[in-house]
Protein backbone atom coordinates (compact mmCIF):
# COMPACT_ATOMS: atom_id res chain seq x y z
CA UNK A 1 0.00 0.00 0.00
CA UNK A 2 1.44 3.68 -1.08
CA UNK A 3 0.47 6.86 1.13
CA UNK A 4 0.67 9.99 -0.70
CA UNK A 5 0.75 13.16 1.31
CA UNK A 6 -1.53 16.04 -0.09
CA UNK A 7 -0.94 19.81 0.16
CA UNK A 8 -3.53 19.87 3.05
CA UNK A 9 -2.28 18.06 6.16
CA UNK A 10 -3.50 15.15 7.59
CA UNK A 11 -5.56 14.46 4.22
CA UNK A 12 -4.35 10.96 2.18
CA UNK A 13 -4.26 9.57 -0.83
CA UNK A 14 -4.46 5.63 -0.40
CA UNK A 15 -3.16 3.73 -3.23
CA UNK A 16 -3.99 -0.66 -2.14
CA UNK A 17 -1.64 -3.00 -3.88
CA UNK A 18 -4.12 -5.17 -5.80
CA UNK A 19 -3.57 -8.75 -6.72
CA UNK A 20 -4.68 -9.37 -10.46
CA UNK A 21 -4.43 -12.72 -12.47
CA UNK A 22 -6.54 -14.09 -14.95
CA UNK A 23 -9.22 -14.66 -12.80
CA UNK A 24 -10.00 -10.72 -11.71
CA UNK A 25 -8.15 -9.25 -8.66
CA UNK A 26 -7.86 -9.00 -5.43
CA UNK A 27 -7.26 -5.87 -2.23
CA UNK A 28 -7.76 -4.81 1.11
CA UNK A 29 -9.72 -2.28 1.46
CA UNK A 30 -8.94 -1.97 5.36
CA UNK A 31 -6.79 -3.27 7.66
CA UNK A 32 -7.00 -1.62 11.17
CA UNK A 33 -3.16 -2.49 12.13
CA UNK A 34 -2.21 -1.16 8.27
CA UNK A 35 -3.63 1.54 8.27
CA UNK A 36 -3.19 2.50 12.17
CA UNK A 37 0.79 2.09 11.66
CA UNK A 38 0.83 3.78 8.14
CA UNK A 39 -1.57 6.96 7.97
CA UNK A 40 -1.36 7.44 11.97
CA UNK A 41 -5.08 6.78 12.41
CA UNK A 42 -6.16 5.81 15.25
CA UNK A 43 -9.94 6.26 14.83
CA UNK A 44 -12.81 3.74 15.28
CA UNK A 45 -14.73 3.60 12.18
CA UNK A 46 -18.08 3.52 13.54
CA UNK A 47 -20.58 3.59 10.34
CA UNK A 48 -20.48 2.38 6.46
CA UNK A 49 -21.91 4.07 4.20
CA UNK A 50 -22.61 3.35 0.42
CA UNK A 51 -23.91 5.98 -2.15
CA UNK A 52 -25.49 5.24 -5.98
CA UNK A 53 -25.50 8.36 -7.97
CA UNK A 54 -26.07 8.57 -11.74
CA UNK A 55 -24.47 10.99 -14.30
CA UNK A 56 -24.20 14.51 -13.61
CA UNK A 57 -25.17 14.27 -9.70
CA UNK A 58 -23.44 16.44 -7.74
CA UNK A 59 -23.53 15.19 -3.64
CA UNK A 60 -22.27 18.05 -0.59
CA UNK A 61 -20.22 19.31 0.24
CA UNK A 62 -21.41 17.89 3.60
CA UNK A 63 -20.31 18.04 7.19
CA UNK A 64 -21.16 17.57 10.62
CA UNK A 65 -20.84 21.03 13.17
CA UNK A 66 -20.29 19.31 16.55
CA UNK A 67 -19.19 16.10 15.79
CA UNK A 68 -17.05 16.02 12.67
CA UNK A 69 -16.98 12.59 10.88
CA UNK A 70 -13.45 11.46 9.42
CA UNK A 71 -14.27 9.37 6.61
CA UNK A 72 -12.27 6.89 4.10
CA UNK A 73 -13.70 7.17 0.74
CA UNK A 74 -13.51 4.82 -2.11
CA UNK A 75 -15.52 3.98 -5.11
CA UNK A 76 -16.27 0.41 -6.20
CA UNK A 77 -18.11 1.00 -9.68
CA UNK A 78 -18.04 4.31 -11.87
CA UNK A 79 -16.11 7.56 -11.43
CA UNK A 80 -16.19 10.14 -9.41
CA UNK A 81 -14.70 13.69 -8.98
CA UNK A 82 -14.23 13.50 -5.25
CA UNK A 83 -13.49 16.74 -2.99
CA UNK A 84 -12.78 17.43 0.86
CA UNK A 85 -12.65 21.20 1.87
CA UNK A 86 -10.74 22.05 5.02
CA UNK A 87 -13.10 24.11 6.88
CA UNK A 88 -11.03 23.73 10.49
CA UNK A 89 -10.96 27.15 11.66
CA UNK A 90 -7.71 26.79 13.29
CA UNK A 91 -6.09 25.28 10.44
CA UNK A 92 -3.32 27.00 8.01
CA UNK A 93 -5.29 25.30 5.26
CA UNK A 94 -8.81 26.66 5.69
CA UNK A 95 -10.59 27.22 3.21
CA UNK A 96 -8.02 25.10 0.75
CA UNK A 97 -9.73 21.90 -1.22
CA UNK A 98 -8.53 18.69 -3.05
CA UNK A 99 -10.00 17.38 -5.64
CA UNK A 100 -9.13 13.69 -6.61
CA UNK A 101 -10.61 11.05 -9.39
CA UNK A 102 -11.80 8.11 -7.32
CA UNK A 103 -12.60 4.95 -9.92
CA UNK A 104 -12.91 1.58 -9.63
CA UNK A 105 -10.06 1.20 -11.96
CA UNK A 106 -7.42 3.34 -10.03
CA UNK A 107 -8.84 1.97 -6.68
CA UNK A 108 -7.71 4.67 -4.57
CA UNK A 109 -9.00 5.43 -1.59
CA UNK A 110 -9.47 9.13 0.37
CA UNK A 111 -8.71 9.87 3.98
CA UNK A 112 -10.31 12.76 4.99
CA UNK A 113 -9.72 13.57 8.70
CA UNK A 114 -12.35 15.02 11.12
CA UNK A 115 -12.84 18.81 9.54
CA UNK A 116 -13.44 18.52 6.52
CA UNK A 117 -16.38 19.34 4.05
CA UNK A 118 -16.59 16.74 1.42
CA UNK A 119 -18.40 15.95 -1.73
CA UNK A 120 -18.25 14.49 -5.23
CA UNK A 121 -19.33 14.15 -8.88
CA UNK A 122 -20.25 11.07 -10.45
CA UNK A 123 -18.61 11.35 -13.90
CA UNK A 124 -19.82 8.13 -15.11
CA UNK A 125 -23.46 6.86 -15.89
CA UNK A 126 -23.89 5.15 -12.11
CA UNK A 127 -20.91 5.61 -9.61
CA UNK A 128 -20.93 3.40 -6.26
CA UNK A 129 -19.24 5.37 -3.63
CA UNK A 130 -18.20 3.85 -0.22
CA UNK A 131 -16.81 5.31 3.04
CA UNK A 132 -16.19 4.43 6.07
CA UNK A 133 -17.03 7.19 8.84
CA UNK A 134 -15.27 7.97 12.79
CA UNK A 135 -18.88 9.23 13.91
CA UNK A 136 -22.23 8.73 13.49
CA UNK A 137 -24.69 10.63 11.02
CA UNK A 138 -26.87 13.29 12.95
CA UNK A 139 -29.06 14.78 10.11
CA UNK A 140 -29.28 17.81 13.26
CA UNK A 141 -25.83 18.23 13.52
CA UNK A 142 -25.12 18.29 9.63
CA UNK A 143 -23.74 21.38 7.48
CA UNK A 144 -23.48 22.19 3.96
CA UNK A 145 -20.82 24.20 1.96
CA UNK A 146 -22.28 25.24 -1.27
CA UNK A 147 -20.61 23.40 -4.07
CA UNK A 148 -20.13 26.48 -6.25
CA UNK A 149 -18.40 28.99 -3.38
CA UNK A 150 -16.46 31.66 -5.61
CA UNK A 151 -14.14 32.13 -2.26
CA UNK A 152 -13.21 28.31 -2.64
CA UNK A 153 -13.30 28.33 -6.65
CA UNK A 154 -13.72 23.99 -6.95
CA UNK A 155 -12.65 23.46 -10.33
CA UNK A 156 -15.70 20.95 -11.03
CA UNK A 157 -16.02 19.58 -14.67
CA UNK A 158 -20.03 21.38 -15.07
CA UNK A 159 -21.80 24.08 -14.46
CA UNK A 160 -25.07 22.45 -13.76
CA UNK A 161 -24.70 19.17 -11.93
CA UNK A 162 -27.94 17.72 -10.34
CA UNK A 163 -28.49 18.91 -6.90
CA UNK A 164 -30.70 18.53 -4.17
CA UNK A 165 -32.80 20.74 -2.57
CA UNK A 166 -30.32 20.66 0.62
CA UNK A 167 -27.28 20.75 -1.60
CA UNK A 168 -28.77 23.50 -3.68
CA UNK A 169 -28.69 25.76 -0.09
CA UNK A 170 -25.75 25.62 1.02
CA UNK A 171 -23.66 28.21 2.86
CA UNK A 172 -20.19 29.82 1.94
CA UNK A 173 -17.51 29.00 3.70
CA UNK A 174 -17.97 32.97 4.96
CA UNK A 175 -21.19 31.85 6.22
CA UNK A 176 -20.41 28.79 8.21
């Protein structure tokens, strides 16, 4: 497994080392010990959670106020555009964003720490996206950034994705 350091600390890139033969392949996807020793975590992932989306859609940039979720992110079918904005006030990176192809060809995966806003774009006609999470969902205790935020200037590949009504009122990062 290869850990590649972003320009926004404590956020990963997870690359798996993936078996393939004739038959298909094979990876881990997690491994508590790996990943403990290798990316420092030392969370409890406490909730999975798997999203379908279809061409165009256009999910967050979500994140909890009180009890900020760290999540691992990978995609088993389709493509996605996947981003995590670091909205921790006391960080030298607020207000900074990645923004990483997540496929089930390349197989990466995304660590983004406790913090973070975090969305993506399914570039594909259906896009499975899985992620592991540090906390549990409180639809109370949940924020939106609005996916379009001129201060934040997300280089996403449309101008009109498909939104929902939440996603479609979402704050500025001024704003939250």
């Amino acid at each position: 497994m290869e850990i590649v350091d972003t320009h926004i600390k404590d956020l990963k890139v997870v690359i798996p080392k993936v078996y393939n033969d004739e038959r298909g392949f094979f990876l881990e996807t997690y491994n508590q010990e790996r990943y403990k020793h290798l990316l420092g975590l030392d969370f409890n992932f406490v909730q999975d959670n798997h999203s379908s989306s279809t061409l165009g859609v256009l999910r967050g940039l979500h994140f909890q106020k009180k009890n900020p979720q760290g999540k691992l992110v990978r995609v088993s079918q389709g493509k996605v555009f996947d981003v995590a904005v670091d909205i921790r006030k006391d960080s030298n990176s607020f207000g900074d964003w990645l923004g990483i192809e997540l496929s089930e060809k390349n197989k990466k995966q995304l660590w983004i720490p406790p913090g973070f806003a975090h969305g993506f774009l399914t570039l594909t006609e259906t896009a499975n996206l899985e992620y592991k999470c540090t906390d549990y969902y409180d639809p109370l205790d949940e924020g939106c950034l609005i996916w379009d935020d001129p201060a934040i200037n997300i280089k996403w590949s449309v101008t009109e994705p498909i939104l929902s009504n939440k996603d479609l009122e979402g704050l500025t990062i001024e704003q939250i």
